[in-house]
N, C-alpha and C. Protein backbone atom coordinates (compact mmCIF):
# COMPACT_ATOMS: atom_id res chain seq x y z
N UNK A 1 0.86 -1.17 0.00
CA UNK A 1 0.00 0.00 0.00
C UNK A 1 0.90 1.23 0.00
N UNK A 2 0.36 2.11 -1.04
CA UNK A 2 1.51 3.41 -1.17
C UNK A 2 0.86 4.56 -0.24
N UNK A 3 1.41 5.44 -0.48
CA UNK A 3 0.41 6.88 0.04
C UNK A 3 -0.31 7.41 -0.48
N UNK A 4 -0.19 6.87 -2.33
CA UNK A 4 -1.71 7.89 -2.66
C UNK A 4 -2.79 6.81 -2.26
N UNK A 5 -2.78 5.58 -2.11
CA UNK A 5 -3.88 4.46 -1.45
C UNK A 5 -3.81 4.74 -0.42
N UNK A 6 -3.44 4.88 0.42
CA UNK A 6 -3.98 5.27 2.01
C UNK A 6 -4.43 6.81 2.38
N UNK A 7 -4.09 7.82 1.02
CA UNK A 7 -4.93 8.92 1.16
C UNK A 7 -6.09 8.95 1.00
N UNK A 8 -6.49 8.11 -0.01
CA UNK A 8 -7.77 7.89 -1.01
C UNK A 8 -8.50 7.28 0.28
N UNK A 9 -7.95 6.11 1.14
CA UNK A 9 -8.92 5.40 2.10
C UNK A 9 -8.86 6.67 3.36
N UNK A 10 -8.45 7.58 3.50
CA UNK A 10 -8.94 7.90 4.67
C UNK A 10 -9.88 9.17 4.20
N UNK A 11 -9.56 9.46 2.88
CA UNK A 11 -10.68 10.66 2.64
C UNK A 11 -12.23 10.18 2.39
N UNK A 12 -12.02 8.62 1.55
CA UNK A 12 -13.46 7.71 1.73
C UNK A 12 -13.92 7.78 3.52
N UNK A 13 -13.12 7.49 3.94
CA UNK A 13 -12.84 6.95 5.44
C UNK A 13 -14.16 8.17 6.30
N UNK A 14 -13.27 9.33 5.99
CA UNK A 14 -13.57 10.55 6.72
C UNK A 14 -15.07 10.68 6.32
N UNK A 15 -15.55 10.84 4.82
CA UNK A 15 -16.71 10.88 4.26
C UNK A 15 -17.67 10.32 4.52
N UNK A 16 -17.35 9.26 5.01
CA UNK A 16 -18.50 8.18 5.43
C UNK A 16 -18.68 8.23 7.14
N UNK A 17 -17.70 8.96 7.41
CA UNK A 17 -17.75 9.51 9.37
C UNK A 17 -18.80 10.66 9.07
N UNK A 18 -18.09 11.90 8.27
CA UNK A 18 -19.45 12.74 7.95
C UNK A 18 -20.62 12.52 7.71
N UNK A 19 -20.96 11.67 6.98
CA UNK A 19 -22.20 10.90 6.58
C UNK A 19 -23.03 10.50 7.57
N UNK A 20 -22.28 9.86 8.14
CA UNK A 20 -23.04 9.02 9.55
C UNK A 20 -23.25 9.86 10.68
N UNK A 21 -22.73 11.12 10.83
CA UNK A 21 -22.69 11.75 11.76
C UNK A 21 -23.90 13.19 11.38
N UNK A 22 -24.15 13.19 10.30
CA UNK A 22 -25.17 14.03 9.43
C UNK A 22 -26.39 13.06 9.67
N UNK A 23 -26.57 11.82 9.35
CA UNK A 23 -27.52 11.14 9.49
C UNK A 23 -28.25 10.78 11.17
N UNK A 24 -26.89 10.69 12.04
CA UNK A 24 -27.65 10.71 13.53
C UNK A 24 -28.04 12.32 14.04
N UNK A 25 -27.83 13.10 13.36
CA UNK A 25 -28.24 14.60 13.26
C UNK A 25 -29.14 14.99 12.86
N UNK A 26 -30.04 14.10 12.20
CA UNK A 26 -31.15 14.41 11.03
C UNK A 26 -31.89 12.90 11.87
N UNK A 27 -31.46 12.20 12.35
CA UNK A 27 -32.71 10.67 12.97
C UNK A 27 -33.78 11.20 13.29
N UNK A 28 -34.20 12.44 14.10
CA UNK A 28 -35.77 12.52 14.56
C UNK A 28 -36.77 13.38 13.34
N UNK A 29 -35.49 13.29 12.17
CA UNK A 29 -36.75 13.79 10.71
C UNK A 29 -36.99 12.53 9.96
N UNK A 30 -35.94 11.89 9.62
CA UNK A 30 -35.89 10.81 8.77
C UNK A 30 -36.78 9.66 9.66
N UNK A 31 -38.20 9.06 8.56
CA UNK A 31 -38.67 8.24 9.28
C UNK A 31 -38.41 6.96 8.95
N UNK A 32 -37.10 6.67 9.32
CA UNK A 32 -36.35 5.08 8.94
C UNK A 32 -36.91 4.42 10.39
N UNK A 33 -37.71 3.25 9.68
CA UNK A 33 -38.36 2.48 11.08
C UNK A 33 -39.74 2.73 11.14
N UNK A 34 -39.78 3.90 10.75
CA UNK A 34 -41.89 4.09 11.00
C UNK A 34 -42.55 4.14 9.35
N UNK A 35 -41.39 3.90 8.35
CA UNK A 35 -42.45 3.81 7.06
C UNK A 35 -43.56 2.74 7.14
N UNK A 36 -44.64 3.06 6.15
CA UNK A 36 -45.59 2.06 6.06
C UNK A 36 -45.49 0.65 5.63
N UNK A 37 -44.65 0.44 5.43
CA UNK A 37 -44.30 -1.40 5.34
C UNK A 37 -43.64 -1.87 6.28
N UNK A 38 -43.03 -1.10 7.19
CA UNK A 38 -43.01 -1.61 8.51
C UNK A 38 -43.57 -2.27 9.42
N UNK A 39 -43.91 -3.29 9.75
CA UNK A 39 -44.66 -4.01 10.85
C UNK A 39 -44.56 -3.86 12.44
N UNK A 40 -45.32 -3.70 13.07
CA UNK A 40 -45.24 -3.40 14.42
C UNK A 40 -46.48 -4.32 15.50
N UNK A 41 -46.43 -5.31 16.02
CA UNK A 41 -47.06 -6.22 16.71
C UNK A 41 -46.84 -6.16 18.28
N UNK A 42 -48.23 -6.46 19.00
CA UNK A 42 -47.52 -6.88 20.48
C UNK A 42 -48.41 -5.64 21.78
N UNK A 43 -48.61 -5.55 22.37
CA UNK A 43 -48.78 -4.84 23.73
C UNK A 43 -48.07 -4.71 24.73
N UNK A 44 -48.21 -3.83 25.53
CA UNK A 44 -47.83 -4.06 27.27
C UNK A 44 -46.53 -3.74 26.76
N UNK A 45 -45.84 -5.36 27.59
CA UNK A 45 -44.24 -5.13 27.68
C UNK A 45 -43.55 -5.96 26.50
N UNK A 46 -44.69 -6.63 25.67
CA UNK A 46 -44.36 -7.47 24.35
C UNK A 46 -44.69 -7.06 22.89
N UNK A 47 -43.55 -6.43 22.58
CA UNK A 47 -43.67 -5.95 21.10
C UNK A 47 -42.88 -5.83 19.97
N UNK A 48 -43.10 -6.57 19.07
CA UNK A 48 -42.29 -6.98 17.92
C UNK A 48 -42.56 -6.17 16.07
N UNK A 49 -41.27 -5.89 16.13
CA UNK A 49 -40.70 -4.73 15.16
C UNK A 49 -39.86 -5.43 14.29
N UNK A 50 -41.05 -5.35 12.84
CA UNK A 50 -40.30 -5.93 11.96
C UNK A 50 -40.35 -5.13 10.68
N UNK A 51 -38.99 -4.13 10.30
CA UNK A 51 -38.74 -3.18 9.25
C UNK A 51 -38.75 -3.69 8.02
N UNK A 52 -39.79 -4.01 7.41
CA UNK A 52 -39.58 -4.58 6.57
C UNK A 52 -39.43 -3.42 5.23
N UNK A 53 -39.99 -2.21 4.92
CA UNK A 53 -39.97 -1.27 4.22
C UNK A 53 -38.41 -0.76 4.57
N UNK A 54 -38.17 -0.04 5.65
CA UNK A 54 -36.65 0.16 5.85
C UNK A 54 -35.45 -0.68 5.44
N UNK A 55 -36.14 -1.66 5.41
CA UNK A 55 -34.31 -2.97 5.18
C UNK A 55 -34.38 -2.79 3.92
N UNK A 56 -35.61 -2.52 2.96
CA UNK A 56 -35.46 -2.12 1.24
C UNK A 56 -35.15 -0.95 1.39
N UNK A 57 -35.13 -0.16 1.71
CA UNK A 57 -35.04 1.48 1.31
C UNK A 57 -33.20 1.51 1.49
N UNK A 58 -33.12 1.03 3.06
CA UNK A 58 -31.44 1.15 2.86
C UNK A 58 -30.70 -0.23 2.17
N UNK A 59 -31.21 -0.96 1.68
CA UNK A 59 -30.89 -2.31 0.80
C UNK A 59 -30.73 -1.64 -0.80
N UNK A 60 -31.38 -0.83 -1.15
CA UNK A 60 -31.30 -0.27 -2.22
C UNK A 60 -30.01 1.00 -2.42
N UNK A 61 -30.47 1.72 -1.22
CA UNK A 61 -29.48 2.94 -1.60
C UNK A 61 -27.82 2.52 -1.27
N UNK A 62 -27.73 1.64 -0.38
CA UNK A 62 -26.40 1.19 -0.28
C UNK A 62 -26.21 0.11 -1.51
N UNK A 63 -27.03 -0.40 -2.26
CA UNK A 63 -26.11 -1.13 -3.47
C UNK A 63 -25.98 0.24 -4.38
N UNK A 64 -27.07 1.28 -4.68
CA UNK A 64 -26.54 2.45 -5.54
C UNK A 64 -25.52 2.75 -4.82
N UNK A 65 -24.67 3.25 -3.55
CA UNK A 65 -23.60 4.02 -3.32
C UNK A 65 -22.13 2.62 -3.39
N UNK A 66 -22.41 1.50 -3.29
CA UNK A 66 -21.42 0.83 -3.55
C UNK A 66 -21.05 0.64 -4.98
N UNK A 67 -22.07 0.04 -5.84
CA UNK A 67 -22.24 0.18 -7.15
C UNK A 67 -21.23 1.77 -7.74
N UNK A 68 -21.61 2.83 -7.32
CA UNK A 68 -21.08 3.90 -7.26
C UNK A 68 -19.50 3.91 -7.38
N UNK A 69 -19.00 3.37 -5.93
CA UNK A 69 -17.49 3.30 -5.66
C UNK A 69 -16.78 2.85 -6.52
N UNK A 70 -17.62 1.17 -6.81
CA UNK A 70 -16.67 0.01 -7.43
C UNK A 70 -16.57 0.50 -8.90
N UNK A 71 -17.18 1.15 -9.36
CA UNK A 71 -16.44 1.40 -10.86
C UNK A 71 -15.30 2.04 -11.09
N UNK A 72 -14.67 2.00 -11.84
CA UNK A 72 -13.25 2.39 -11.94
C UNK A 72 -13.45 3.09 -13.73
């Protein structure tokens, strides 16, 4: 590994810290978890949460942003 490869990984690196840190900044707008294909079952102290709309929404946009990377 040279230095322009370990520049390239820490500026990906850094980008994707920004990213994630923009996104827990923005969690109480974004309704990841309460879209309508989401399932939600159960009462009381028993209740079962099953994202099923969310696991597509970020199942999709992370193959577009990998898809993205891997081309050369």
């Amino acid at each position: 590994m040279n230095w322009v490869d370990s520049g390239r990984f820490l500026i990906i690196a850094g980008t994707v810290i920004v990213v994630v840190g923009f996104l827990f900044l923005l969690s109480d707008k974004i309704p990841l978890g309460k879209l309508p294909g989401d399932l939600q079952f159960g009462s009381g102290r028993f209740k079962i949460h099953i994202p099923i709309a969310t696991s597509i929404l970020v199942s999709v946009v992370l193959t577009i942003v990998f898809n993205f990377f891997a081309r050369k």
